[in-house]
PDB file of N, CA and C in Angstrom:
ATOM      1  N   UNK A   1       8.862  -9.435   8.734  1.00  0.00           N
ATOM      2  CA  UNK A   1       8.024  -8.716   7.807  1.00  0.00           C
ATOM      3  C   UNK A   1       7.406  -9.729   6.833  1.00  0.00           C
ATOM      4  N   UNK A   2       6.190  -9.872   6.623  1.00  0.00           N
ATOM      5  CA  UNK A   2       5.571 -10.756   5.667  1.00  0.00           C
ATOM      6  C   UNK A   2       6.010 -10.175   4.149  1.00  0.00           C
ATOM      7  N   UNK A   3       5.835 -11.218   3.766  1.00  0.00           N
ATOM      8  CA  UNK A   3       6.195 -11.075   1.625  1.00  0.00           C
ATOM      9  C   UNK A   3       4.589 -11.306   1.698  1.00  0.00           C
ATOM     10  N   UNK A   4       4.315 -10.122   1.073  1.00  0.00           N
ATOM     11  CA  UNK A   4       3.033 -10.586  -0.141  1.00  0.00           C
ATOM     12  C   UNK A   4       3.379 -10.962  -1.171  1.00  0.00           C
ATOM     13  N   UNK A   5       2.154 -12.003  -1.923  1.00  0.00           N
ATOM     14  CA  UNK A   5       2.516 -12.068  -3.175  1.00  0.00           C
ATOM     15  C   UNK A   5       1.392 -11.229  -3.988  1.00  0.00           C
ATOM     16  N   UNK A   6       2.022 -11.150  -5.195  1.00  0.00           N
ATOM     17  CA  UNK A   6       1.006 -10.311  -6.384  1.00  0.00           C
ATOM     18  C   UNK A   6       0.583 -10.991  -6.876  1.00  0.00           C
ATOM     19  N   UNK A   7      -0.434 -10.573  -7.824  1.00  0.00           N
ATOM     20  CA  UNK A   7      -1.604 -11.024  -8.562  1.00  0.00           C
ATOM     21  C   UNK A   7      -2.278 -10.112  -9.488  1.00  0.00           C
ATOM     22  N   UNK A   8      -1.998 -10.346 -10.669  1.00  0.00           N
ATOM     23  CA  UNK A   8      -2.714  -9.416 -12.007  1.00  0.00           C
ATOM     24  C   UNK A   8      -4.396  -9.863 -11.436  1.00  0.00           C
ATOM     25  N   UNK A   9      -4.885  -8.636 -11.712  1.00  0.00           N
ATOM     26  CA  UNK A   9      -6.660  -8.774 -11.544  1.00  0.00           C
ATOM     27  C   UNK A   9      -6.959  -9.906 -12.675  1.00  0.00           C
ATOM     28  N   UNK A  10      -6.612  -9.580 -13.874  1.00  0.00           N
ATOM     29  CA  UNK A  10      -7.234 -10.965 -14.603  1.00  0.00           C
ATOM     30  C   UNK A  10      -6.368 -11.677 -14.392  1.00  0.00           C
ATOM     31  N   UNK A  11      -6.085 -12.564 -13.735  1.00  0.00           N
ATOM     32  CA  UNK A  11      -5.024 -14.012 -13.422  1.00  0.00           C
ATOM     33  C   UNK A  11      -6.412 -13.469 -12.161  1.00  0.00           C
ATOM     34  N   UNK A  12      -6.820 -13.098 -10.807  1.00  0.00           N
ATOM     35  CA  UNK A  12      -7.623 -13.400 -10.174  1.00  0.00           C
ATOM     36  C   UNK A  12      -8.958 -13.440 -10.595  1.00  0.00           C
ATOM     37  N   UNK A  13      -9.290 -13.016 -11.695  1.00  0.00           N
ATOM     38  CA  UNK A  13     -10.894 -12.973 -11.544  1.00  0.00           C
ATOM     39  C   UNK A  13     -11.095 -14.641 -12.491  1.00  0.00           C
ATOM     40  N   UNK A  14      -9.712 -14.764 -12.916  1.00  0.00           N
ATOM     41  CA  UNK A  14      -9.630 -16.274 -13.976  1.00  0.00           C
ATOM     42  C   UNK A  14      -9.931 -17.340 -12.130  1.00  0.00           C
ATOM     43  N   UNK A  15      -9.166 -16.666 -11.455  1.00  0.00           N
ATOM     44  CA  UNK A  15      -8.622 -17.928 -10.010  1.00  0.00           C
ATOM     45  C   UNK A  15      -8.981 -18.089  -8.823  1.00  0.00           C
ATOM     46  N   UNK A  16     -10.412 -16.702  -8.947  1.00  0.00           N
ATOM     47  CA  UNK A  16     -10.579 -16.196  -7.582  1.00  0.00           C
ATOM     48  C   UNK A  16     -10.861 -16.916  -6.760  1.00  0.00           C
ATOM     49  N   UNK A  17     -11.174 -18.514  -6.360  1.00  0.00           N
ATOM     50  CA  UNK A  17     -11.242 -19.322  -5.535  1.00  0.00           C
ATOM     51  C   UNK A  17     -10.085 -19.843  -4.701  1.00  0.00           C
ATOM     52  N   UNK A  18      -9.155 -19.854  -5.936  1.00  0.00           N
ATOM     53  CA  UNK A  18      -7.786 -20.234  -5.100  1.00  0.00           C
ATOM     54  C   UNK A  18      -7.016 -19.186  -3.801  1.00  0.00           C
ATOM     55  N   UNK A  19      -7.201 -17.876  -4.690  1.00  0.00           N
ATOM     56  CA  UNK A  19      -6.840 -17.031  -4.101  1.00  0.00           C
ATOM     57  C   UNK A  19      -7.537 -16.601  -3.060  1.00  0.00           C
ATOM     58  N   UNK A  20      -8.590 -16.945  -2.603  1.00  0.00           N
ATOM     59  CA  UNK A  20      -9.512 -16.748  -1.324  1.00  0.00           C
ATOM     60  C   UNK A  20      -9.264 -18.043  -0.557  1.00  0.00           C
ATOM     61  N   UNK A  21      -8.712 -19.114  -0.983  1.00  0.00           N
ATOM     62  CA  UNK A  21      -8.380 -20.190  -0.191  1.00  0.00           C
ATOM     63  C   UNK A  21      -6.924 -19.809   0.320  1.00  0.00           C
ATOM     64  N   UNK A  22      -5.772 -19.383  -0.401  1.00  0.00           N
ATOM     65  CA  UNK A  22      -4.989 -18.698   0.290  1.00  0.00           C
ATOM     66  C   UNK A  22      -5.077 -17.528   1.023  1.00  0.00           C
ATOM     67  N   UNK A  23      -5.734 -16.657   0.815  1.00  0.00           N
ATOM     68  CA  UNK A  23      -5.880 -15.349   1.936  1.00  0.00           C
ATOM     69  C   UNK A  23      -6.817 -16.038   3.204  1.00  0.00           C
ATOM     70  N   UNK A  24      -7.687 -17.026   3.302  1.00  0.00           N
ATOM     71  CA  UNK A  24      -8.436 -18.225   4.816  1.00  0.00           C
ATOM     72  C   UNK A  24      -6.833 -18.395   5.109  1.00  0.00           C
ATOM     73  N   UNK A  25      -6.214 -18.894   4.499  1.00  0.00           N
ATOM     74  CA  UNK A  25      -4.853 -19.548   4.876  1.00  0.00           C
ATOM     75  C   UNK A  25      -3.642 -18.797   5.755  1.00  0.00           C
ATOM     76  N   UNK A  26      -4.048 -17.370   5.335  1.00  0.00           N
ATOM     77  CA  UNK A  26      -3.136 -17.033   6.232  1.00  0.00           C
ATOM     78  C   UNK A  26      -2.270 -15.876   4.856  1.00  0.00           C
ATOM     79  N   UNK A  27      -2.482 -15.971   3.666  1.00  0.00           N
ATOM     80  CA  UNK A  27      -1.649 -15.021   2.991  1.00  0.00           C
ATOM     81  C   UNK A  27      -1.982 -13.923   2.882  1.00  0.00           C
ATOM     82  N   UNK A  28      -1.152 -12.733   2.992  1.00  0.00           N
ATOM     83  CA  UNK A  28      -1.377 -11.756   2.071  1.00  0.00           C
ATOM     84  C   UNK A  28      -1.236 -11.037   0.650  1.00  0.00           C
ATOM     85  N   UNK A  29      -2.357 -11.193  -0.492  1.00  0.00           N
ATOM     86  CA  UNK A  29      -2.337 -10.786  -1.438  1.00  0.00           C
ATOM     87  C   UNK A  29      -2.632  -9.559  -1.971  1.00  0.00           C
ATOM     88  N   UNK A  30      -1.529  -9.128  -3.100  1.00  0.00           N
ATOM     89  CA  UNK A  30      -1.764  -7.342  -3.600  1.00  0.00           C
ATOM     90  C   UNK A  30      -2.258  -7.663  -5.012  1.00  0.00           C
ATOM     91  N   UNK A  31      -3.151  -6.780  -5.557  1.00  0.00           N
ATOM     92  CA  UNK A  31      -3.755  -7.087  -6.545  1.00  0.00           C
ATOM     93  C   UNK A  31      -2.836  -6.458  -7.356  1.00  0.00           C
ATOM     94  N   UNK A  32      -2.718  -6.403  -8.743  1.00  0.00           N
ATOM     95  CA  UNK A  32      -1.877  -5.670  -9.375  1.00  0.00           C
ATOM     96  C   UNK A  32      -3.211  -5.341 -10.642  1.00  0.00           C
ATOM     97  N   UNK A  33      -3.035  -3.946 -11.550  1.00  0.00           N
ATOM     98  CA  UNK A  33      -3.556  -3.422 -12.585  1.00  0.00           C
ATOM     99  C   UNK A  33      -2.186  -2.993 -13.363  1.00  0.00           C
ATOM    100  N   UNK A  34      -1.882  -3.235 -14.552  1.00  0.00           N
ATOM    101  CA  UNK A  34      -1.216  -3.373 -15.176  1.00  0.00           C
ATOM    102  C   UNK A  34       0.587  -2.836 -14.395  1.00  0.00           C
ATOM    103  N   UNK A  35       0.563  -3.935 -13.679  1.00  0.00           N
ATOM    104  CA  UNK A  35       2.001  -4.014 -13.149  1.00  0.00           C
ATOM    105  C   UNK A  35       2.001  -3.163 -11.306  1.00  0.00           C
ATOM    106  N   UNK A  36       0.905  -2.347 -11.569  1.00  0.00           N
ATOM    107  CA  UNK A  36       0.895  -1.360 -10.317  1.00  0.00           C
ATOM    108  C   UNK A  36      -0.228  -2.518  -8.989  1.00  0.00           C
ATOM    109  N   UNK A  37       0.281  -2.109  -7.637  1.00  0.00           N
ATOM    110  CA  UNK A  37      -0.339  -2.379  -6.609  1.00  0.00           C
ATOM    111  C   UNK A  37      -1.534  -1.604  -6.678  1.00  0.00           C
ATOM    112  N   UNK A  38      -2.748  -2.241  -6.268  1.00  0.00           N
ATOM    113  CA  UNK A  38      -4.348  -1.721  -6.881  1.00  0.00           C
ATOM    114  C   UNK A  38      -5.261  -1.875  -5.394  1.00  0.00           C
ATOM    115  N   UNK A  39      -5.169  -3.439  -4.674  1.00  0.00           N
ATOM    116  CA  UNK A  39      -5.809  -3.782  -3.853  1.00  0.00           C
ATOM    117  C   UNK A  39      -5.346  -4.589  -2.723  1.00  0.00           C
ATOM    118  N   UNK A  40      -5.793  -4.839  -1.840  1.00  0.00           N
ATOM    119  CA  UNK A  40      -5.149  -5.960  -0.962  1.00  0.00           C
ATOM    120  C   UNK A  40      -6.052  -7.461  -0.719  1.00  0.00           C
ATOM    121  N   UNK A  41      -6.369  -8.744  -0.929  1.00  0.00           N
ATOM    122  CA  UNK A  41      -6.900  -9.769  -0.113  1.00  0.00           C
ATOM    123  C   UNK A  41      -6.085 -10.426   0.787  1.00  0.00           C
ATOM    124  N   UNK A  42      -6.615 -10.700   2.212  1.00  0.00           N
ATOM    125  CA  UNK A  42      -5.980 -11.464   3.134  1.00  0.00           C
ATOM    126  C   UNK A  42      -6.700 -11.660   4.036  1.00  0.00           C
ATOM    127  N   UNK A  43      -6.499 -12.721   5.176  1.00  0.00           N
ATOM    128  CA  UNK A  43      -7.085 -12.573   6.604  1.00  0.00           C
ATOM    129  C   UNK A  43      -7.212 -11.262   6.895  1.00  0.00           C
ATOM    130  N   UNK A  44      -8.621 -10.927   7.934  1.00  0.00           N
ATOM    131  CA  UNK A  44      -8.542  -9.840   8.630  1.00  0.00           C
ATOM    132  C   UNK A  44      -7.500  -9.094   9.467  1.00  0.00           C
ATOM    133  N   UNK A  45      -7.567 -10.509  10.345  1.00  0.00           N
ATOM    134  CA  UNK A  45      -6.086  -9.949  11.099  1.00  0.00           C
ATOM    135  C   UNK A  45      -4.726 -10.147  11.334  1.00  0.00           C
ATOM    136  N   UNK A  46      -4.540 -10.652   9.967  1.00  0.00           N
ATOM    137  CA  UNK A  46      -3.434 -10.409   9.307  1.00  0.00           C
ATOM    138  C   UNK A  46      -2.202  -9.483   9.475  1.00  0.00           C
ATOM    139  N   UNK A  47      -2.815  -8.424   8.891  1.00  0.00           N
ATOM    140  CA  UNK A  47      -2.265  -6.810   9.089  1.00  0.00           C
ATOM    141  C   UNK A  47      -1.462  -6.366  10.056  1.00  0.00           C
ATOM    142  N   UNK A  48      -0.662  -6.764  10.701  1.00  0.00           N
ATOM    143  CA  UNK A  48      -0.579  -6.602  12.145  1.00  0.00           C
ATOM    144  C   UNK A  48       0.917  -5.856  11.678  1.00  0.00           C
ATOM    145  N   UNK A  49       2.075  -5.574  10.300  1.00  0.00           N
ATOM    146  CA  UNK A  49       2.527  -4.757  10.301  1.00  0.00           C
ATOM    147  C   UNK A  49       2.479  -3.199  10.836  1.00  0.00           C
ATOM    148  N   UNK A  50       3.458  -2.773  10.677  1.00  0.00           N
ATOM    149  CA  UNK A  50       3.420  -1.204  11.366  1.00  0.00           C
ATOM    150  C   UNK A  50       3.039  -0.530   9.751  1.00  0.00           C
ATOM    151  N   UNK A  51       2.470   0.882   9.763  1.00  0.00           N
ATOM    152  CA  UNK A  51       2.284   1.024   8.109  1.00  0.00           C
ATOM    153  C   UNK A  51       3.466   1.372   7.331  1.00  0.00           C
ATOM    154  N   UNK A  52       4.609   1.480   7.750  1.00  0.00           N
ATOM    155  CA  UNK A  52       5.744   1.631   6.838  1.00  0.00           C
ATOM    156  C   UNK A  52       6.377   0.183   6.609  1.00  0.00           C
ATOM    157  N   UNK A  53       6.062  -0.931   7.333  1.00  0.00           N
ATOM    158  CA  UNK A  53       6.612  -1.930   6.786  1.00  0.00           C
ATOM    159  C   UNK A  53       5.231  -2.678   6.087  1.00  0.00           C
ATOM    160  N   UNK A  54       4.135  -2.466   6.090  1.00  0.00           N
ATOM    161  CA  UNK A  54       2.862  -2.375   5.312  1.00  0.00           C
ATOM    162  C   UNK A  54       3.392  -2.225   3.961  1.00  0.00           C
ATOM    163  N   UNK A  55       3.452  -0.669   3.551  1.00  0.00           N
ATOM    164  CA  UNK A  55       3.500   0.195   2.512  1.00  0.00           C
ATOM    165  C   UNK A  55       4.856  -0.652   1.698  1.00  0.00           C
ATOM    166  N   UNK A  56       5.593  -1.253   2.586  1.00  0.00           N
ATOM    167  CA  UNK A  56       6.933  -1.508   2.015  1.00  0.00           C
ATOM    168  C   UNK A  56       7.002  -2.607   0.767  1.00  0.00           C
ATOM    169  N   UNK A  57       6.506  -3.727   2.033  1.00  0.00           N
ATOM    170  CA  UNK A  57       5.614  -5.126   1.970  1.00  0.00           C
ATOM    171  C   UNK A  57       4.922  -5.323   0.813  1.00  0.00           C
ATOM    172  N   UNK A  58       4.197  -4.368   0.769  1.00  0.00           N
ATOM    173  CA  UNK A  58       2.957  -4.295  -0.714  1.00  0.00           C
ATOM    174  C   UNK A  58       3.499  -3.578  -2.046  1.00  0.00           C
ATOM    175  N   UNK A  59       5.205  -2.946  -1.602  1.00  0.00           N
ATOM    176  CA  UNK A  59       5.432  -2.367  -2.965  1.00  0.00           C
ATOM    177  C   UNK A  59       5.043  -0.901  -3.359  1.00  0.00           C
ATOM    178  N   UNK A  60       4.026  -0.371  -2.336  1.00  0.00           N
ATOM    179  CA  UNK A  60       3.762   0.990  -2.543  1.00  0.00           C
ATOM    180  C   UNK A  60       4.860   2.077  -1.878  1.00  0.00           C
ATOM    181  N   UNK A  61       5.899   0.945  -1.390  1.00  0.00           N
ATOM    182  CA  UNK A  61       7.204   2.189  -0.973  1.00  0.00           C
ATOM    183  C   UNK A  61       8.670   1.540  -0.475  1.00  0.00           C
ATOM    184  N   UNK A  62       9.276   2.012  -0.920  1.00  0.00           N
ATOM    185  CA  UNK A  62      11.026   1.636  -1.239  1.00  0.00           C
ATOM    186  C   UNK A  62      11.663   1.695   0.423  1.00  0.00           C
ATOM    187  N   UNK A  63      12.244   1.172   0.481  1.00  0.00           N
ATOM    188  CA  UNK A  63      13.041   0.656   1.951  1.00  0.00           C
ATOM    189  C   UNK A  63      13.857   2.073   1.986  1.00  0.00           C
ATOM    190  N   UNK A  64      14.152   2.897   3.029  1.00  0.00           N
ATOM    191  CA  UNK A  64      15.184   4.225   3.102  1.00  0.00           C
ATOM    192  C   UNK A  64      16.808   3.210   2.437  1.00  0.00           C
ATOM    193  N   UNK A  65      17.281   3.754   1.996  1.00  0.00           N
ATOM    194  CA  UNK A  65      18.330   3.523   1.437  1.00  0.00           C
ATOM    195  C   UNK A  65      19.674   3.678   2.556  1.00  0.00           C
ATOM    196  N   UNK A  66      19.074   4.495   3.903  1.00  0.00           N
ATOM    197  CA  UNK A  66      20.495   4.979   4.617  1.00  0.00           C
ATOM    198  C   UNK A  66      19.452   5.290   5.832  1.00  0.00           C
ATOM    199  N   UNK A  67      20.147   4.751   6.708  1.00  0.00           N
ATOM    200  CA  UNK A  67      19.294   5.196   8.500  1.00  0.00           C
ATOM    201  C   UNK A  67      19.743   6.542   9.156  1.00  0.00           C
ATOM    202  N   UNK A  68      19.313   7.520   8.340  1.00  0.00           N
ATOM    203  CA  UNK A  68      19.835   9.168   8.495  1.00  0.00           C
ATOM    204  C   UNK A  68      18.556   9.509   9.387  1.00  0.00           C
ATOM    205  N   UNK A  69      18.653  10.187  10.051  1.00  0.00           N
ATOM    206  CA  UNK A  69      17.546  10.926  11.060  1.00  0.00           C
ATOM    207  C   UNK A  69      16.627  11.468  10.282  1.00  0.00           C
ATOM    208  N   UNK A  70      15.584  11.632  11.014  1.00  0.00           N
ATOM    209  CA  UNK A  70      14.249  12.302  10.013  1.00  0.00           C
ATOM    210  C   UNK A  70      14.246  13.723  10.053  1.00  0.00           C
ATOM    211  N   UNK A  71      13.510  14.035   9.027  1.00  0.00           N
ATOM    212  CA  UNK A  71      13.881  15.817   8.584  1.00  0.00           C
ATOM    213  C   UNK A  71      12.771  15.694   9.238  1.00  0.00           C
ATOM    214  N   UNK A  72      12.791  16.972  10.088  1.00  0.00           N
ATOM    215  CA  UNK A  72      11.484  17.099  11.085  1.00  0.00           C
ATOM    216  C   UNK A  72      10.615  18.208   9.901  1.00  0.00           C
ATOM    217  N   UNK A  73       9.401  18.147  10.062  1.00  0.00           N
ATOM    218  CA  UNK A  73       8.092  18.070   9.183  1.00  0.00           C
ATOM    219  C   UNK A  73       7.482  19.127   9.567  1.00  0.00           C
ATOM    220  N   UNK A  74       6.837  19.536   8.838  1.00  0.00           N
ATOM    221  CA  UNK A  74       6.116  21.248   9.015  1.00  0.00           C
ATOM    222  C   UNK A  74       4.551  20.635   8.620  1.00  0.00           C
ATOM    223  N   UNK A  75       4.096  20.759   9.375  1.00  0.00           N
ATOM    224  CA  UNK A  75       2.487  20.436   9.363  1.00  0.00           C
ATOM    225  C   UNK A  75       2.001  21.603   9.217  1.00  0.00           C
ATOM    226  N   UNK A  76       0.510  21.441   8.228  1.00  0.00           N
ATOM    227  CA  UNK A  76      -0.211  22.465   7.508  1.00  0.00           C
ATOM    228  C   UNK A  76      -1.451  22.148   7.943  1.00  0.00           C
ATOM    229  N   UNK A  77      -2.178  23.073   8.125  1.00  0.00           N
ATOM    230  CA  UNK A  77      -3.796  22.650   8.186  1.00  0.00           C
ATOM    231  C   UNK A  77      -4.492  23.333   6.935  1.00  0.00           C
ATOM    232  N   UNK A  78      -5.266  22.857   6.345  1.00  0.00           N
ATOM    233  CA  UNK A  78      -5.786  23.422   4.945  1.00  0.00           C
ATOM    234  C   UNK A  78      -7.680  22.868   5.013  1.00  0.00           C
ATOM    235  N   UNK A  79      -8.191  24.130   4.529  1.00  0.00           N
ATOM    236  CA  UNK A  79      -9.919  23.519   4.312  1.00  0.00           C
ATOM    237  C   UNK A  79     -10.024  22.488   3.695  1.00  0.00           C
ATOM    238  N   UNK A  80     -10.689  21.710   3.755  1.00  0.00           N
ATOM    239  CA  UNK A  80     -11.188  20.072   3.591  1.00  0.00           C
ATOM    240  C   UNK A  80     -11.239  20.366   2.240  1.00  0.00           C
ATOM    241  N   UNK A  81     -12.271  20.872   1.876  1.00  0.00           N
ATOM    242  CA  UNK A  81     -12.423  21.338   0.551  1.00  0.00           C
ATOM    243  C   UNK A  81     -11.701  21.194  -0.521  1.00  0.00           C
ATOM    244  N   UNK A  82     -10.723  21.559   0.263  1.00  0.00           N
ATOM    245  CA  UNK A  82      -9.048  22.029  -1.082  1.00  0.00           C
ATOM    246  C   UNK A  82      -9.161  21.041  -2.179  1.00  0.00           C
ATOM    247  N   UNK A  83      -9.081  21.177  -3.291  1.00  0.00           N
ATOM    248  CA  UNK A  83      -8.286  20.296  -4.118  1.00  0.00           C
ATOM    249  C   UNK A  83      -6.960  19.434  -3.883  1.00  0.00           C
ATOM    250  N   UNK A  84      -6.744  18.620  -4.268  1.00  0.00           N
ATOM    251  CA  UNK A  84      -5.207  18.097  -4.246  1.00  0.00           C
ATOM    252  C   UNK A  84      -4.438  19.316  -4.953  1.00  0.00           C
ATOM    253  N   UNK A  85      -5.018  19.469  -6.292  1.00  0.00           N
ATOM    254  CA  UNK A  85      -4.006  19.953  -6.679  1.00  0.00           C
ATOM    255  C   UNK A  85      -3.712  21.369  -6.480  1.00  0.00           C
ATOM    256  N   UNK A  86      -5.091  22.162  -5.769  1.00  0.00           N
ATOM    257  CA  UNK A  86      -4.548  23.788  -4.825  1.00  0.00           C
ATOM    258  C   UNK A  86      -3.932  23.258  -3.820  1.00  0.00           C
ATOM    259  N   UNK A  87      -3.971  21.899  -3.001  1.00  0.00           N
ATOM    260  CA  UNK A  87      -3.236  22.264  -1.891  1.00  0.00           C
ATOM    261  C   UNK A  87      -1.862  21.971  -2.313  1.00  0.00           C
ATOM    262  N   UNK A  88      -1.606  21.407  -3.156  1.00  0.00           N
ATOM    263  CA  UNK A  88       0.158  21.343  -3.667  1.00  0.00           C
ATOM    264  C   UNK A  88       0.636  22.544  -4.642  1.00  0.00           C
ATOM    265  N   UNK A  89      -0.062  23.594  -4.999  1.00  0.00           N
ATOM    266  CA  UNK A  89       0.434  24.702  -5.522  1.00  0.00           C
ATOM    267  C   UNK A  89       0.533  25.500  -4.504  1.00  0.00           C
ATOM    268  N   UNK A  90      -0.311  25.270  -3.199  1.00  0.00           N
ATOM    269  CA  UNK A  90       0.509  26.673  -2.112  1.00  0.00           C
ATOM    270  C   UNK A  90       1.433  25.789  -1.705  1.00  0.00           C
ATOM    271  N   UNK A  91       1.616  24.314  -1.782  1.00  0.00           N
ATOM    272  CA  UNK A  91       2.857  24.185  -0.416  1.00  0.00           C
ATOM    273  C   UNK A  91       3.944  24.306  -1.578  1.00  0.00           C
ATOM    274  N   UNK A  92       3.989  24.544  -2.783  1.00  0.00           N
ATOM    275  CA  UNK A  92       5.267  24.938  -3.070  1.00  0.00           C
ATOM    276  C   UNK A  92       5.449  26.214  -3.374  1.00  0.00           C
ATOM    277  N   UNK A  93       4.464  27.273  -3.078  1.00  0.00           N
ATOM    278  CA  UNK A  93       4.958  28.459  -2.989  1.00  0.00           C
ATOM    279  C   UNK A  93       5.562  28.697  -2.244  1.00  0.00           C
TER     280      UNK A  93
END
């Protein structure tokens, strides 16, 4: 699994040369906005994680804590339309 490293947006927009000489190089970088994952720079094809060790990688999601089987999932179809936030007031009705 690759380590990205982070990077505050201002520390890149101060460095942005370096940091484009490392992502030619082969790294992958996550941008950070005040502490949070924001963006990604890297080689194109780079990426070649699966997206849960992606998501992991970049900090936008925590390793399962315990290798318990998956709760099988109830799929919804909802109008495009929806809001975020109507479609999360019917799925918890």
């Amino acid at each position: 699994m690759n380590q990205f490293q982070k990077v505050a947006m201002s520390t890149l927009r101060k460095e942005l040369a370096l940091y484009l000489r490392r992502a030619k190089n082969g790294e992958q970088i996550i941008i950070t906005v005040d502490g949070k994952p924001f963006a990604q720079i890297g080689p194109l094809e780079a990426n070649k994680a699966s997206g849960m060790e992606y998501l992991i990688s970049s900090g936008l999601l925590n390793e399962p804590t315990s290798q318990g089987e998956s709760k099988n999932l109830t799929y919804m179809s909802f109008p495009i339309d929806m809001s975020l936030q109507t479609l999360l007031l019917e799925i918890r009705r």
